[in-house]
N, C-alpha and C. Protein backbone atom coordinates (compact mmCIF):
# COMPACT_ATOMS: atom_id res chain seq x y z
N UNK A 1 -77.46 -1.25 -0.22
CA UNK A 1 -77.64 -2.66 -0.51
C UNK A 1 -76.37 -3.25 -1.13
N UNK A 2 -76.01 -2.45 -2.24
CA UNK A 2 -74.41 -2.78 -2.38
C UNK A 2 -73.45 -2.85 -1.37
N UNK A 3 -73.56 -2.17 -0.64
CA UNK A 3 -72.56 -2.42 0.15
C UNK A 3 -72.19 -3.59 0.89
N UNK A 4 -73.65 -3.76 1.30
CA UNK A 4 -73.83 -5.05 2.12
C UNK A 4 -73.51 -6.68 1.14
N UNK A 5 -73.77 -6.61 0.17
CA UNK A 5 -73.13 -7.29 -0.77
C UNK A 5 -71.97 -7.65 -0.98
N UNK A 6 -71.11 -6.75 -0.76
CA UNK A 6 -69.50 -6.72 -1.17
C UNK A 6 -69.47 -6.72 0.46
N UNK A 7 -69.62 -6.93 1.78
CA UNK A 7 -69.02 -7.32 2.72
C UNK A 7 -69.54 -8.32 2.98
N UNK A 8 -70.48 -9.11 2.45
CA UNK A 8 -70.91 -10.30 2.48
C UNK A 8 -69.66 -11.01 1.62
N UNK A 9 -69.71 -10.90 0.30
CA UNK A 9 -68.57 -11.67 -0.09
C UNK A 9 -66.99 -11.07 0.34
N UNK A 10 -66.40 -10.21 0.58
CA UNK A 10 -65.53 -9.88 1.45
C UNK A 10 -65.18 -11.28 2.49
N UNK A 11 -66.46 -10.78 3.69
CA UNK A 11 -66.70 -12.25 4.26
C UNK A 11 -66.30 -13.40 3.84
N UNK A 12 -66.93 -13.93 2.98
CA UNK A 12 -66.35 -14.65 2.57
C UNK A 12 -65.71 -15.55 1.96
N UNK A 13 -64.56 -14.72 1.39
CA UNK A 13 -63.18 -14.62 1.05
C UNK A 13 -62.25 -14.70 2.07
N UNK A 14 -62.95 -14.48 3.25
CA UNK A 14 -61.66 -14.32 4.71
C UNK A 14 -62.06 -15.31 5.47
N UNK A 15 -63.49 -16.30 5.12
CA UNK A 15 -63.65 -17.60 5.43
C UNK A 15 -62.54 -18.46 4.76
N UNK A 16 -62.74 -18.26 3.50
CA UNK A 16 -62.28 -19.08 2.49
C UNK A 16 -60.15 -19.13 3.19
N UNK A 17 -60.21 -18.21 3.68
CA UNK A 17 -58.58 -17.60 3.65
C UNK A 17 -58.15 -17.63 1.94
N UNK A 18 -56.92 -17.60 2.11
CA UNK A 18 -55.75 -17.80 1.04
C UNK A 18 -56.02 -18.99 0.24
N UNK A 19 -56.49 -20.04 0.51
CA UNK A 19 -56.92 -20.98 -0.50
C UNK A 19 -58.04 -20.67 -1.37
N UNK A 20 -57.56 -21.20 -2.59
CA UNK A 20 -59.03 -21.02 -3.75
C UNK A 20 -59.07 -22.72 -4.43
N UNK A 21 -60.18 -22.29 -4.94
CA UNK A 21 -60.28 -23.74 -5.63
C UNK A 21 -60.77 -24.18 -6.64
N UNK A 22 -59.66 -24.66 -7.32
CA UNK A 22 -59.94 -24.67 -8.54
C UNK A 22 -60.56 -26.01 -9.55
N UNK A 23 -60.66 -25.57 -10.68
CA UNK A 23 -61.95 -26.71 -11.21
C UNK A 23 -60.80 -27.99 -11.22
N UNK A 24 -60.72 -28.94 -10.12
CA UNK A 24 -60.02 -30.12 -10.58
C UNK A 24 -61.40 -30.86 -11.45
N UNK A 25 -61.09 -31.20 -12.78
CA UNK A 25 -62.46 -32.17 -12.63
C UNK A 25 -62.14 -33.50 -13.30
N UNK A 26 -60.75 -33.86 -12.28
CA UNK A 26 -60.56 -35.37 -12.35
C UNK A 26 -60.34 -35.50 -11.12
N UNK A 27 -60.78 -36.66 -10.41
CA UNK A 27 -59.53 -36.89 -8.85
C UNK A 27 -57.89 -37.07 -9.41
N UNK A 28 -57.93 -37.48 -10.26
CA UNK A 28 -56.62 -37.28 -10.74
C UNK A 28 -56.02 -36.12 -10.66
N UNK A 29 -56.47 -35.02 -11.42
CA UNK A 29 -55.99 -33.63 -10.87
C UNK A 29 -55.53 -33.46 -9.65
N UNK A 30 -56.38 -33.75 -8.88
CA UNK A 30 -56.83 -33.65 -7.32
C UNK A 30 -55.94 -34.15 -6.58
N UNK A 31 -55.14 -35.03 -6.91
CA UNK A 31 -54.45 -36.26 -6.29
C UNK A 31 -52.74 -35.78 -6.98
N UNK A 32 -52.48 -35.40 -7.96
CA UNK A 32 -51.64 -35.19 -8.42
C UNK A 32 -51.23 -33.74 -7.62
N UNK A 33 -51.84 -32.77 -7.68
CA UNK A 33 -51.79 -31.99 -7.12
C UNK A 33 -51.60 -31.93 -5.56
N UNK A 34 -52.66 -32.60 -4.40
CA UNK A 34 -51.88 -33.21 -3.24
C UNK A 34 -50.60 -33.75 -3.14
N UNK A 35 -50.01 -34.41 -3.73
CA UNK A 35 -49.06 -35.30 -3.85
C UNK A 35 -47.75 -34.19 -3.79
N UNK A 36 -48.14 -33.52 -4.89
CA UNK A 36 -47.06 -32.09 -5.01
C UNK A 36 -47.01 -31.19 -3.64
N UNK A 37 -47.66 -30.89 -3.50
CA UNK A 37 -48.19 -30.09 -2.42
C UNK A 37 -47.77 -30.74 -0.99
N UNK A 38 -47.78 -31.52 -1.09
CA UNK A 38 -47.09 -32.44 0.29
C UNK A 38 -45.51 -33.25 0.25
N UNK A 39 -45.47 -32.89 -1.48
CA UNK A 39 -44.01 -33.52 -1.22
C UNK A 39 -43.24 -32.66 -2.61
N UNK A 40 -43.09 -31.26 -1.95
CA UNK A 40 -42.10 -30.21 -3.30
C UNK A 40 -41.17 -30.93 -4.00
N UNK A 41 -40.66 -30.60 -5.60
CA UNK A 41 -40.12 -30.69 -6.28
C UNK A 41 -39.51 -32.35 -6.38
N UNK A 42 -40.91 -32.87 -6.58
CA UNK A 42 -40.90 -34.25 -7.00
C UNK A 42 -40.50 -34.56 -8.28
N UNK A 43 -39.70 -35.79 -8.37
CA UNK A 43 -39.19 -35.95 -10.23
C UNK A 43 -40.76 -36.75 -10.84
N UNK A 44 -40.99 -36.74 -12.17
CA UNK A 44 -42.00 -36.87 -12.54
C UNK A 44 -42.07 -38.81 -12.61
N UNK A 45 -41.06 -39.40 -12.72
CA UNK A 45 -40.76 -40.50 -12.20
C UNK A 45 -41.41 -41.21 -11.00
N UNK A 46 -40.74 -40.33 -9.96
CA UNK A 46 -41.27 -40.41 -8.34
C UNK A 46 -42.66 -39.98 -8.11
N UNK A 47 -43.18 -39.02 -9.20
CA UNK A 47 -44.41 -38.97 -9.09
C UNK A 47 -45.02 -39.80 -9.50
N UNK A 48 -45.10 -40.33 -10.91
CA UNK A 48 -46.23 -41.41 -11.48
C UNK A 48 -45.74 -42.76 -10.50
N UNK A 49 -45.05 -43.08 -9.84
CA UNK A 49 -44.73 -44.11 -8.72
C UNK A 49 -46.18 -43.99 -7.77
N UNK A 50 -45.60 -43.01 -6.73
CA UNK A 50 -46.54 -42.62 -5.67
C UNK A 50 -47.98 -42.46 -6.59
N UNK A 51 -48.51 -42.32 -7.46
CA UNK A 51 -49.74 -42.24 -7.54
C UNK A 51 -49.99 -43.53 -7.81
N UNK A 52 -49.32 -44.87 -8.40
CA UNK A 52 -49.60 -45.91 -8.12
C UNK A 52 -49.55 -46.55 -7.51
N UNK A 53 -48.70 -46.26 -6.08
CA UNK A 53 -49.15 -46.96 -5.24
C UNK A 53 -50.30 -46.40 -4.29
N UNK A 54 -50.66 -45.00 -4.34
CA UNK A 54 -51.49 -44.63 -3.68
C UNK A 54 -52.84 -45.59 -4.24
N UNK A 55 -52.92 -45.56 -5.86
CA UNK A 55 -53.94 -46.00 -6.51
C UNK A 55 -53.84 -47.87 -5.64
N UNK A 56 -52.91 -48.20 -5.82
CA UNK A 56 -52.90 -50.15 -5.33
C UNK A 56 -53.16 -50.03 -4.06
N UNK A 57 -53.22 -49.26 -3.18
CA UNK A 57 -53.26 -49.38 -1.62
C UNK A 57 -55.18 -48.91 -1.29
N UNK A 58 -55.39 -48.20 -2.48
CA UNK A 58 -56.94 -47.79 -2.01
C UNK A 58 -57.46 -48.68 -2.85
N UNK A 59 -56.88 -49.30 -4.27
CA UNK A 59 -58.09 -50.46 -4.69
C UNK A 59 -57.98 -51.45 -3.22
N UNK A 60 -56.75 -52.01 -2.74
CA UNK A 60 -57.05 -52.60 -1.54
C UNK A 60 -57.74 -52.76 -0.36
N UNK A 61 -57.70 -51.36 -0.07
CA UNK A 61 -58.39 -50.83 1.31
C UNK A 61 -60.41 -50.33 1.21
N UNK A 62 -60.06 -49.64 -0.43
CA UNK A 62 -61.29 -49.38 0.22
C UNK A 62 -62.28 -49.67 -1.50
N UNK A 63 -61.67 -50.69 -2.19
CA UNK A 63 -61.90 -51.19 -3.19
C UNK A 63 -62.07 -50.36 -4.51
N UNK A 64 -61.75 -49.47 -4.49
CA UNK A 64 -61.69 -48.69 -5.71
C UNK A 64 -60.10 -47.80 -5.74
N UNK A 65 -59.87 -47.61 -7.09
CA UNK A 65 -58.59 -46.79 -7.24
C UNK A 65 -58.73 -44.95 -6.81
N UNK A 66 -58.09 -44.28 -6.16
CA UNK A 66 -58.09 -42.78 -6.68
C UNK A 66 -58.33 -42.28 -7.81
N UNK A 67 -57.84 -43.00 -8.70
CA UNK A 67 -57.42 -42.58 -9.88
C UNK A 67 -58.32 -42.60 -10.84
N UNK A 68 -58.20 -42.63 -12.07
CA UNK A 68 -59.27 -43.70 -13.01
C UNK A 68 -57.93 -43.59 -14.18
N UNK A 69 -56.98 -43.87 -13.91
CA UNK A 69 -55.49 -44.35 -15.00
C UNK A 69 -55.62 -45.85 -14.59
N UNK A 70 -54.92 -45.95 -15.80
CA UNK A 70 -54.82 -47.25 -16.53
C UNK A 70 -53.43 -47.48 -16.55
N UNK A 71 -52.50 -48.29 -15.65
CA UNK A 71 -51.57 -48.27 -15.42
C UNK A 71 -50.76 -49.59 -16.07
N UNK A 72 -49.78 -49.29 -17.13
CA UNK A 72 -49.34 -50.19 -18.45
C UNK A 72 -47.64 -50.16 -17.45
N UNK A 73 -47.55 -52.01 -17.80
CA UNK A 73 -46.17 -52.06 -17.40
C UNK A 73 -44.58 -51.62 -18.54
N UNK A 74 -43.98 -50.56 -18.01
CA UNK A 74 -42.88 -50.16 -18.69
C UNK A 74 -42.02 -50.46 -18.32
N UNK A 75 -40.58 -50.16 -18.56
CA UNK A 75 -39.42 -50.59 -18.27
C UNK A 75 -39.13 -50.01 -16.80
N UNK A 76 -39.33 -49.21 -16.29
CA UNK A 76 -39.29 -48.82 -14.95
C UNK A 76 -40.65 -48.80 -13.75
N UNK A 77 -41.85 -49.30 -14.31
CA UNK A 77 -42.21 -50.38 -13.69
C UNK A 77 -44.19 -49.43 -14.60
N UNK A 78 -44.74 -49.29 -13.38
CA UNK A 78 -46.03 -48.83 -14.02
C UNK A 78 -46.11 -47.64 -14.11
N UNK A 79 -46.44 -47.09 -15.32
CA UNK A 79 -46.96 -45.79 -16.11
C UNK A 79 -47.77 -45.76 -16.67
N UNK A 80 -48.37 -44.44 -16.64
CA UNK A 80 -49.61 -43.73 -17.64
C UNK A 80 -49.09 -42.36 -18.39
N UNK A 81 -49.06 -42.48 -19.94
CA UNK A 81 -49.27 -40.91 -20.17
C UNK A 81 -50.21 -39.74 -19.88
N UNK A 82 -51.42 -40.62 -19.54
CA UNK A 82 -52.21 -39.90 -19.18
C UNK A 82 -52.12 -38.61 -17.86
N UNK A 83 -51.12 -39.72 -16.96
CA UNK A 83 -50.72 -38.60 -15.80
C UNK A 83 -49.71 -36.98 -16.14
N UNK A 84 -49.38 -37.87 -17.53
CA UNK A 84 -48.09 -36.58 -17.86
C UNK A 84 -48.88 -35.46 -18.33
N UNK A 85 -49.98 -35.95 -19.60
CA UNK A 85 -50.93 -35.14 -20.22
C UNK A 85 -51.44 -34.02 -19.18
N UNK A 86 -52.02 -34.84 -18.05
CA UNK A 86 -53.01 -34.02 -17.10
C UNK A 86 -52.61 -32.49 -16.65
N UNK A 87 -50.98 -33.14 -15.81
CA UNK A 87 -49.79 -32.00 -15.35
C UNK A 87 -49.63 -31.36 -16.37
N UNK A 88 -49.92 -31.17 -17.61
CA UNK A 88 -49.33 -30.26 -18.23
C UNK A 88 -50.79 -29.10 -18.66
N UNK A 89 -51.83 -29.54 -18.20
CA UNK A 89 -53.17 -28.87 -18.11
C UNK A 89 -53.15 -28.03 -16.87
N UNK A 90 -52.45 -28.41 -16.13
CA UNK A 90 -52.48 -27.59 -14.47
C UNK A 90 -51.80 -26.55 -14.23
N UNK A 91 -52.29 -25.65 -14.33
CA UNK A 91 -51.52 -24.08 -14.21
C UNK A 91 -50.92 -24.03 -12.49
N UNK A 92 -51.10 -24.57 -11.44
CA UNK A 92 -51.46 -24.65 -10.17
C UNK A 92 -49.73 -25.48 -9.75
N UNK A 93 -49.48 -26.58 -11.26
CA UNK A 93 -48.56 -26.93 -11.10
C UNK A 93 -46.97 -26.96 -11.50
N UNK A 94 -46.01 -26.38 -11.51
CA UNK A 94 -44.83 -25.75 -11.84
C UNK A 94 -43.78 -26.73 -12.43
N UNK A 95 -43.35 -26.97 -13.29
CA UNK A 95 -42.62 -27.55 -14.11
C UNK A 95 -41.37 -27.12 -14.30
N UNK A 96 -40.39 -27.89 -13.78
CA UNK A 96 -38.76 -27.47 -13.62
C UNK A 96 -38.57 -29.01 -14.96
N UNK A 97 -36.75 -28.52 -15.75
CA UNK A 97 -36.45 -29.45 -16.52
C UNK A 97 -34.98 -29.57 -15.89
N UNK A 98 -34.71 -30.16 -15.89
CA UNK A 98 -32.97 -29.99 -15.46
C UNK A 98 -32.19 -31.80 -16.52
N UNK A 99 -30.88 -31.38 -16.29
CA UNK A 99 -30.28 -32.41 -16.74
C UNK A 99 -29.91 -34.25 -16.32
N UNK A 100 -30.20 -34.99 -16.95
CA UNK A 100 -29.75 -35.93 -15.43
C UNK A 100 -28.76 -37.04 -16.08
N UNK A 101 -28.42 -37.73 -14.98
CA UNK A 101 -26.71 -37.99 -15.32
C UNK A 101 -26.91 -39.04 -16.28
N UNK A 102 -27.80 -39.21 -17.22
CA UNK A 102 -27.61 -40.31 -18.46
C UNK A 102 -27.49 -39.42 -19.29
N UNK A 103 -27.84 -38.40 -19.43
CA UNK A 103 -28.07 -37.28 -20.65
C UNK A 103 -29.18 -36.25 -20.93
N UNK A 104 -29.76 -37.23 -20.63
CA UNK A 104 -31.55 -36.83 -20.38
C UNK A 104 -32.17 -35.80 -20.13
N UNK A 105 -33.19 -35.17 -20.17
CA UNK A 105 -33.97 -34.12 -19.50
C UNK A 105 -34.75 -34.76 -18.75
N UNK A 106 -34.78 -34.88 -17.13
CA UNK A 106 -35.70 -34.84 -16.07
C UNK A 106 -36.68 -33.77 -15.58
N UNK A 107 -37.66 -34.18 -14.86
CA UNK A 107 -38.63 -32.93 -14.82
C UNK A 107 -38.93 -33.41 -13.35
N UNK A 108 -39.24 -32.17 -12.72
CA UNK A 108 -39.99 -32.42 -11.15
C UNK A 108 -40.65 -30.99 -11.21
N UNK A 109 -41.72 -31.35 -10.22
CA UNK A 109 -42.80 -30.94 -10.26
C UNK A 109 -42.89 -29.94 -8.84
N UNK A 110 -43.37 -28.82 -8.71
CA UNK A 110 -43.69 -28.08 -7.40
C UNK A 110 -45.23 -27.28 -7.52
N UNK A 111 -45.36 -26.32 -6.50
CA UNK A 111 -46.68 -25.94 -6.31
C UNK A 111 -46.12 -25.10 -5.13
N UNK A 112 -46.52 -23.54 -5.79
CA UNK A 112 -46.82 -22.61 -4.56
C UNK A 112 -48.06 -21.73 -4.33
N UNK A 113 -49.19 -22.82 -5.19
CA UNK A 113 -50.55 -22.26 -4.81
C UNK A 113 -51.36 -23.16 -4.19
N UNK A 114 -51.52 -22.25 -2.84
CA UNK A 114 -52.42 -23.36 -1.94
C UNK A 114 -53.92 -23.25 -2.25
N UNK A 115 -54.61 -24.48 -2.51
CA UNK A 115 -55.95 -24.67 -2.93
C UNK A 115 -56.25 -25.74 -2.28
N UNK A 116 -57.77 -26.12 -1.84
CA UNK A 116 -58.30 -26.76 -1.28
C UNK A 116 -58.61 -28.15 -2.52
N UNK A 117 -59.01 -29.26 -1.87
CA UNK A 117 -58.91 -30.49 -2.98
C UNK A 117 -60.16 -31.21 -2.39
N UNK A 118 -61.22 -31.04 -2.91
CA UNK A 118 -62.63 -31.22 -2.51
C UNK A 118 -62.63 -32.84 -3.03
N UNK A 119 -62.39 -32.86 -4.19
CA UNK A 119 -62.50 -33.94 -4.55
C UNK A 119 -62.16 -35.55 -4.19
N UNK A 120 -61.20 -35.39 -3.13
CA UNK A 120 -60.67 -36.55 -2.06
C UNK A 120 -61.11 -36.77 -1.18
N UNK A 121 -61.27 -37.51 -1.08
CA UNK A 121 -62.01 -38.30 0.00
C UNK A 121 -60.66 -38.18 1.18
N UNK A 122 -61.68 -38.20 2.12
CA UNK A 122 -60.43 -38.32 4.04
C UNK A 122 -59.56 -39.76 3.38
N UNK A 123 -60.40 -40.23 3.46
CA UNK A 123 -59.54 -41.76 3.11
C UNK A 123 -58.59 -42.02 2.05
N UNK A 124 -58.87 -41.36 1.28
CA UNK A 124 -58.24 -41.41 -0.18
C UNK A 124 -56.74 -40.58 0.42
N UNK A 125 -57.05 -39.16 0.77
CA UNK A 125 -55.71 -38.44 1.26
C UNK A 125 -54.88 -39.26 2.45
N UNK A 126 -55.49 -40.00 3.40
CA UNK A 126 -54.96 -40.43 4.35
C UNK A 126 -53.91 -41.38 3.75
N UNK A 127 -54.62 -42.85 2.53
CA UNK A 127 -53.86 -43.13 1.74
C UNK A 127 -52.78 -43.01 1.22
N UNK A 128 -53.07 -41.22 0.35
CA UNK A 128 -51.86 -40.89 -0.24
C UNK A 128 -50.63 -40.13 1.17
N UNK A 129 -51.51 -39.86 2.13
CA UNK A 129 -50.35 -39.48 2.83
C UNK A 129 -49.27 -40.68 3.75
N UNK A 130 -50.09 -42.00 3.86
CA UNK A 130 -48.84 -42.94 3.65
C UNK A 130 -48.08 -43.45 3.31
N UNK A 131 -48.30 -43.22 2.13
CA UNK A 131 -48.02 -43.99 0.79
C UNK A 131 -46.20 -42.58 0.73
N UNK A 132 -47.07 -41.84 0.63
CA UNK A 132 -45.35 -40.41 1.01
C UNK A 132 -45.25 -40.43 2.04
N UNK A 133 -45.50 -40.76 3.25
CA UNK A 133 -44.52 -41.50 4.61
C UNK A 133 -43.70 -42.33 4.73
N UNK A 134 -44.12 -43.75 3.65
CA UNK A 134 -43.26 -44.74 3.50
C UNK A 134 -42.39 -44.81 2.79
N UNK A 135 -42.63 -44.05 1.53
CA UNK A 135 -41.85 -43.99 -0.05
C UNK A 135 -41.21 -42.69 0.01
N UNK A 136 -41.73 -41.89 0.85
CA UNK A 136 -41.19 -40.58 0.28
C UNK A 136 -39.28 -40.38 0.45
N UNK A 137 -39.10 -40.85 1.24
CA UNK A 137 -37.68 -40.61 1.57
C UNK A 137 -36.80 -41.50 0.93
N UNK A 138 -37.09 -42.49 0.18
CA UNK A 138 -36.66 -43.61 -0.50
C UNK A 138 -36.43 -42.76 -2.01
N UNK A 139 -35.19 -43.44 -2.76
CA UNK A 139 -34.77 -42.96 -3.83
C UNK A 139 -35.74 -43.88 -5.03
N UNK A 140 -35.89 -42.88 -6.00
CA UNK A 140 -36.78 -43.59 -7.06
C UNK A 140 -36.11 -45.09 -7.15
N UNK A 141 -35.24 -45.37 -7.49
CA UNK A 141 -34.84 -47.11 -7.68
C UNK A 141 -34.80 -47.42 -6.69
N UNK A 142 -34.79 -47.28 -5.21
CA UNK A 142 -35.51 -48.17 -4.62
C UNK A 142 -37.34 -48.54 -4.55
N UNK A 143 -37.65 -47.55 -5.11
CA UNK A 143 -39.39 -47.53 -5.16
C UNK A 143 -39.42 -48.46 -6.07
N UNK A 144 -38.61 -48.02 -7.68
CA UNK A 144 -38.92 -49.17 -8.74
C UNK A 144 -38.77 -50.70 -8.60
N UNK A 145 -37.48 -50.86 -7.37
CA UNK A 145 -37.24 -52.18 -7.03
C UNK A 145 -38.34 -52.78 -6.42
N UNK A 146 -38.50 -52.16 -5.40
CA UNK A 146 -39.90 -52.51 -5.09
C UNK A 146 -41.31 -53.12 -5.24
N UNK A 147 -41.65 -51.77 -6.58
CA UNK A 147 -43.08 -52.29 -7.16
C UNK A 147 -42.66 -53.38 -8.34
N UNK A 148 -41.63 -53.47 -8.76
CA UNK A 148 -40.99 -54.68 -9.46
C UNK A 148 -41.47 -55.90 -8.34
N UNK A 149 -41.20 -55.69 -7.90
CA UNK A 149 -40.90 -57.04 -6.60
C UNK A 149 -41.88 -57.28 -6.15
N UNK A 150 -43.33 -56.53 -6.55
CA UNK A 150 -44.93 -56.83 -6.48
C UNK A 150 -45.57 -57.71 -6.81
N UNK A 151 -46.00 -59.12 -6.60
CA UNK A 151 -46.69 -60.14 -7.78
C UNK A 151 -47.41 -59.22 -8.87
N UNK A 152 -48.44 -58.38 -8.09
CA UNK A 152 -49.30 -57.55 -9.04
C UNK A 152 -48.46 -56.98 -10.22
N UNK A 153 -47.25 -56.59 -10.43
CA UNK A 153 -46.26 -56.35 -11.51
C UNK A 153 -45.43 -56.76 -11.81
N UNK A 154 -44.63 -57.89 -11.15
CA UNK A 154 -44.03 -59.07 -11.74
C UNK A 154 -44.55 -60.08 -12.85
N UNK A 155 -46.08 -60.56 -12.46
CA UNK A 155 -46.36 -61.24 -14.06
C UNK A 155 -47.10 -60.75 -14.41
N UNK A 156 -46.72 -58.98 -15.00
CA UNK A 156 -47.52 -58.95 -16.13
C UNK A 156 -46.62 -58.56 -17.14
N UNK A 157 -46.87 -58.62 -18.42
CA UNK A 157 -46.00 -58.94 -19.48
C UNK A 157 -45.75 -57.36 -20.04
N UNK A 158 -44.70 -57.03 -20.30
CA UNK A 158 -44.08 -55.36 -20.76
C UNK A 158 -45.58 -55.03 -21.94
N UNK A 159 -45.71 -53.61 -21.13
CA UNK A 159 -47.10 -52.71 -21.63
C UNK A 159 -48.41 -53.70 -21.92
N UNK A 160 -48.32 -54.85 -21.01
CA UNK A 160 -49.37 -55.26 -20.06
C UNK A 160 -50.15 -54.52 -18.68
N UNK A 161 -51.34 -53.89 -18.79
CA UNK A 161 -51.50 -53.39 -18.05
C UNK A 161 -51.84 -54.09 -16.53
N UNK A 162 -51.66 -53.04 -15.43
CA UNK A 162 -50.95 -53.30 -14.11
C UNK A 162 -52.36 -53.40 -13.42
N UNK A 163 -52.94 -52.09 -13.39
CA UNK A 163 -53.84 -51.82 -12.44
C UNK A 163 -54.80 -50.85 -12.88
């Protein structure tokens, strides 16, 4: 009877393949983690970008955000600490620091564990995967010029929130 047990789950484990999955239990997680996963060694900049516009393109489309951040206007356009907090809860997600040419410590983000992301909706990923079709190849200041150049973040007033 044991036996049959352990080749039942054996089984499947070789359904499952190489992906596991782990407790996202925010879509945020979920979404942060896609994002990585589809676009390696993102600066953390370029990341909290793309998740707001993924977030402004699905309140549009399909009336609710991905997200549930609260997106406050900063000097380089909309941010949440909350997104920084999250990434630093995610074992799944890899944290590089390097130098950058103001002085600074920059950070970008990678992932070489493939896991499944239950928590997204088709629509929601389809979203974020345009959103890194259009933006992805674009340098962070052109993204910032950009969502600058948004009514939705043009009048709102510094750490006035966005979205």
């Amino acid at each position: 009877m044991e036996d049959i047990e352990e080749s039942q789950e054996f089984l499947k484990i070789l359904e499952r393949g190489s992906k596991k999955t782990p407790n996202f239990e925010s879509k945020l997680k979920a979404a942060i983690y896609y994002i990585v996963k589809n676009y390696p060694h993102l600066t953390r900049t370029k990341l909290v970008k793309l998740l707001f516009l993924s977030d402004y393109q699905a309140k549009s489309k399909l009336n609710h955000k991905i997200t549930d951040v609260t997106y406050k206007n900063y000097l380089y356009g909309p941010y949440s600490r909350k997104i920084i907090d999250k990434i630093k809860d995610m074992e799944q997600i890899q944290e590089t620091r390097f130098p950058t040419r103001y002085g600074n410590v920059g950070y970008s983000y990678h992932t070489f564990t493939e896991v499944v992301t239950p928590l997204l909706e088709e629509q929601e990923k389809e979203i974020i995967d345009r959103v890194i079709a259009e933006y992805g190849d674009k340098s962070t200041s052109q993204i910032i010029e950009h969502i600058h150049s948004m009514e939705k973040v043009k009048n709102v007033e510094p750490l006035g929130k966005i979205l």
